[in-house]
C-alpha atoms as a PDB file:
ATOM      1  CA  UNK A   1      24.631 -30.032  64.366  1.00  0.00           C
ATOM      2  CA  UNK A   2      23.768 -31.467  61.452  1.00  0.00           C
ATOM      3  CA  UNK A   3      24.379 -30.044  57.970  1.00  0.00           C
ATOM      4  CA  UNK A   4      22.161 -30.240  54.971  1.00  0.00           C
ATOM      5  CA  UNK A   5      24.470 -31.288  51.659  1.00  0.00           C
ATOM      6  CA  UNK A   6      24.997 -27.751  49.266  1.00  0.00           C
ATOM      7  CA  UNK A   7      24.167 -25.832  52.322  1.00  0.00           C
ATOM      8  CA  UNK A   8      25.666 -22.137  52.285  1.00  0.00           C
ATOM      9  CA  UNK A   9      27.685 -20.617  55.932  1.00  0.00           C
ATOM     10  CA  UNK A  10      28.639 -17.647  55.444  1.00  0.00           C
ATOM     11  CA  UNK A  11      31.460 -16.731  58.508  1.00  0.00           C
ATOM     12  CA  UNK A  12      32.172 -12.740  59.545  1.00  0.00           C
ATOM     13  CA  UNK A  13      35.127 -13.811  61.974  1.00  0.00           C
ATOM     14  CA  UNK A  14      36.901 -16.591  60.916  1.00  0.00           C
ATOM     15  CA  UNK A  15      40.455 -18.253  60.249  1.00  0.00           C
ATOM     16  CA  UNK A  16      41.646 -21.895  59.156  1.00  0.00           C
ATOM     17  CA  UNK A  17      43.086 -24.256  62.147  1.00  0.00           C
ATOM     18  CA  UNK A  18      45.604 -26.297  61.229  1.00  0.00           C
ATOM     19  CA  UNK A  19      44.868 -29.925  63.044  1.00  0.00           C
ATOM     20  CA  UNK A  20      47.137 -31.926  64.150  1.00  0.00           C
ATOM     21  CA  UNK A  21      47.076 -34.348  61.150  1.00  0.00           C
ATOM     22  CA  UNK A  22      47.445 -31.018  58.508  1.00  0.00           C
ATOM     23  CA  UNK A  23      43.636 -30.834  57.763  1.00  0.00           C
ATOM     24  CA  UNK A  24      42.615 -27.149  57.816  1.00  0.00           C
ATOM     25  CA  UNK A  25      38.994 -25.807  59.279  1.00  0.00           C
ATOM     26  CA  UNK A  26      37.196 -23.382  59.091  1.00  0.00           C
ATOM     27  CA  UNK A  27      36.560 -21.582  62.464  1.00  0.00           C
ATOM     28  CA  UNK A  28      34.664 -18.794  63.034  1.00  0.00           C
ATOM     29  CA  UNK A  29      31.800 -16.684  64.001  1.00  0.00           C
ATOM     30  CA  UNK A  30      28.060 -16.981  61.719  1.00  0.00           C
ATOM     31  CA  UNK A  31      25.115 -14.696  62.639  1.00  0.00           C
ATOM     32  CA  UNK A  32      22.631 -16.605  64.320  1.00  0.00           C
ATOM     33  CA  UNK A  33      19.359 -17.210  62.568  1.00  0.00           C
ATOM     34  CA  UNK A  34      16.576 -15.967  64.628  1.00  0.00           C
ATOM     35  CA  UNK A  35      18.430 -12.696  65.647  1.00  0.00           C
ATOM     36  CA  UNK A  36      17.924 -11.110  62.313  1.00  0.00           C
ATOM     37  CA  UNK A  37      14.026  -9.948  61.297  1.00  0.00           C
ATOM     38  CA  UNK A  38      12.241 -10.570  63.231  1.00  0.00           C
ATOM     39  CA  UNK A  39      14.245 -10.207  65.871  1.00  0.00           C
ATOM     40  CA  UNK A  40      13.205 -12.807  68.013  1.00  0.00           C
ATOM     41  CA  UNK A  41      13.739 -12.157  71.767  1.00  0.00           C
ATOM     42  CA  UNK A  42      16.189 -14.162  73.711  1.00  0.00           C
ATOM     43  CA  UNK A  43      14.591 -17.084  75.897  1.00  0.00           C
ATOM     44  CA  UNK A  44      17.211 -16.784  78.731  1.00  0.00           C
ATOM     45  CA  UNK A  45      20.417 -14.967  79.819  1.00  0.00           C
ATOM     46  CA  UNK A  46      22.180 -17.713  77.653  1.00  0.00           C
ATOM     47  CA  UNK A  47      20.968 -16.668  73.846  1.00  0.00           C
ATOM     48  CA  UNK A  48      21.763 -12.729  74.290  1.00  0.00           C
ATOM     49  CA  UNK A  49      25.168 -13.366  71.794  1.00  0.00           C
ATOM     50  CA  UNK A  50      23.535 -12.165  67.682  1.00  0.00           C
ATOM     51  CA  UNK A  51      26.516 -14.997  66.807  1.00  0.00           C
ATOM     52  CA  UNK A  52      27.198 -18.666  67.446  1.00  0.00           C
ATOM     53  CA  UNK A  53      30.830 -20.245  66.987  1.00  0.00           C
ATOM     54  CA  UNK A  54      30.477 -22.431  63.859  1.00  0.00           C
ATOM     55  CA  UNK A  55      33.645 -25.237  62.531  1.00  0.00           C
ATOM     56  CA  UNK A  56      33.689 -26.758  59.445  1.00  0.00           C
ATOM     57  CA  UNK A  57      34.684 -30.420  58.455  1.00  0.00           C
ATOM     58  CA  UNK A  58      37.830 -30.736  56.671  1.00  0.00           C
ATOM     59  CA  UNK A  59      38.082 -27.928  53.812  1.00  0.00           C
ATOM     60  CA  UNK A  60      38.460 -29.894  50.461  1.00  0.00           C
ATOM     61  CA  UNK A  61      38.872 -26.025  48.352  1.00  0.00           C
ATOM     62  CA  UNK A  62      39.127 -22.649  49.327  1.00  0.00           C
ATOM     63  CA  UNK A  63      39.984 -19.373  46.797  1.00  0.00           C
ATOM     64  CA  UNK A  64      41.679 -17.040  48.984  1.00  0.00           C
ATOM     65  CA  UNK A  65      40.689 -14.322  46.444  1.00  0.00           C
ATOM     66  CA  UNK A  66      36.871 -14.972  46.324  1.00  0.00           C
ATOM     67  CA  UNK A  67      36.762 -15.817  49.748  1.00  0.00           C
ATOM     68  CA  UNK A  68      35.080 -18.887  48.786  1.00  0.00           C
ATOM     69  CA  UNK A  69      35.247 -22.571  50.297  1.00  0.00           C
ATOM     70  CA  UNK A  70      33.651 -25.860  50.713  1.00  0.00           C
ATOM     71  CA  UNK A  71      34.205 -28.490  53.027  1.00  0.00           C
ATOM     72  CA  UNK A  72      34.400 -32.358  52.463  1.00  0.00           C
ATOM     73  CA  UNK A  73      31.024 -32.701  53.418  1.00  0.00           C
ATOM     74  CA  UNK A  74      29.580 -30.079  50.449  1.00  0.00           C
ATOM     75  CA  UNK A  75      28.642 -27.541  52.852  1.00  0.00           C
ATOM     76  CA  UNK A  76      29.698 -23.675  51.104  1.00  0.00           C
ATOM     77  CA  UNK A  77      31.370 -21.606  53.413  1.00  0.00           C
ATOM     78  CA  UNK A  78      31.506 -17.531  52.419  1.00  0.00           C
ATOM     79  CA  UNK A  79      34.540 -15.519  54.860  1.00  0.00           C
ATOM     80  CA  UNK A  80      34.240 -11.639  55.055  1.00  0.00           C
ATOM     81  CA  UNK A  81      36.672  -9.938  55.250  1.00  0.00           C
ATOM     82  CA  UNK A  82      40.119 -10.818  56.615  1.00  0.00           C
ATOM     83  CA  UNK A  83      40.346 -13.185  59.149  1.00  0.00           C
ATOM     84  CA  UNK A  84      39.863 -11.936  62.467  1.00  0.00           C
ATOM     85  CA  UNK A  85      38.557 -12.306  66.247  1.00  0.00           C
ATOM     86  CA  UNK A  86      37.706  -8.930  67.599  1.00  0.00           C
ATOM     87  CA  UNK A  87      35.598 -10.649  70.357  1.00  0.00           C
ATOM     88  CA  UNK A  88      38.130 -13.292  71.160  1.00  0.00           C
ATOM     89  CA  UNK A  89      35.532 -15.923  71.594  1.00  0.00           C
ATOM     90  CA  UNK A  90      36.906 -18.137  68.477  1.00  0.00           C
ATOM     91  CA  UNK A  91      40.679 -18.189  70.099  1.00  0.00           C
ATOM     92  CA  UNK A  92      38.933 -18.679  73.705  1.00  0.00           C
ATOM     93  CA  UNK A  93      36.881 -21.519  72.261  1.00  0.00           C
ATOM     94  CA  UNK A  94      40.113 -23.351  70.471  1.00  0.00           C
ATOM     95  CA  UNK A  95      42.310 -22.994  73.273  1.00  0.00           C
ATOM     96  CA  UNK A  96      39.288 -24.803  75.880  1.00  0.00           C
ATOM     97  CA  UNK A  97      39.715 -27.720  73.435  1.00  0.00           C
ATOM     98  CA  UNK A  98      43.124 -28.374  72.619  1.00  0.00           C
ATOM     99  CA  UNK A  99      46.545 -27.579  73.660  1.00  0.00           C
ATOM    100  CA  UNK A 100      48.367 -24.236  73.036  1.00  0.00           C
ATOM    101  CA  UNK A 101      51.247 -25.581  71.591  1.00  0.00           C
ATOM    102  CA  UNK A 102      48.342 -27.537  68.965  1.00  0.00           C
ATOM    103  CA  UNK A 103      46.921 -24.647  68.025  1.00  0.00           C
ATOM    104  CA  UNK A 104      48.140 -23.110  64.595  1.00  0.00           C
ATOM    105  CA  UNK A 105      46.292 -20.666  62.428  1.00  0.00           C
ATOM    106  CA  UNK A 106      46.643 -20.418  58.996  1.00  0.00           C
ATOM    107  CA  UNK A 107      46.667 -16.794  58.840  1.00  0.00           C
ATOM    108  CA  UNK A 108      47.215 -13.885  61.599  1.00  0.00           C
ATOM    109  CA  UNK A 109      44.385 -12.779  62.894  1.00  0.00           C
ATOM    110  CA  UNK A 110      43.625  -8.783  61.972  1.00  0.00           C
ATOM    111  CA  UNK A 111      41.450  -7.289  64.759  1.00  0.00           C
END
């Protein structure tokens, strides 16, 4: 996926992973697009999810009170809320693509 410079993701389940070289991402869940008005019907059994998983590149600032961050390609990432998974699918996704023992969050998650 390619990202436009200044553009603006704003996450409504989301934590930071810790990588394996101490860069922190943002992971998390964005609405998708075409499932707010107008309410575009799905094509097939695949697009029925109103969300798609969305990571960031490297995070170069984040203000844990504003809830605001950017990443070090200029993209402006917006969190709601406290980080959390209700759905599970941002855990499930991390742990298909790397290693439990890997994986570290930078906050709990609050479900």
């Amino acid at each position: 996926m390619t990202q436009h410079r200044n553009a603006s993701i704003t996450l409504y389940h989301w934590n930071i992973l810790i990588l394996l070289d101490e860069r922190e991402i943002f992971v998390g869940l964005r609405q998708r697009p075409e499932t707010v008005p107008p309410f575009s019907p799905p094509k097939n059994q695949d697009e029925l999810l109103p969300f798609q998983l969305q990571n960031s590149s490297a995070i170069s600032k984040f203000d844990e009170y504003s809830r605001v961050g950017f990443d070090v390609d200029g993209t402006r990432y917006v969190v709601i809320g406290n980080p959390g998974d209700p759905t599970g699918l941002i855990r499930m996704s991390v742990s298909q693509m790397m290693k439990a023992e890997e994986i570290r969050w930078k906050y709990d998650f609050i479900d």
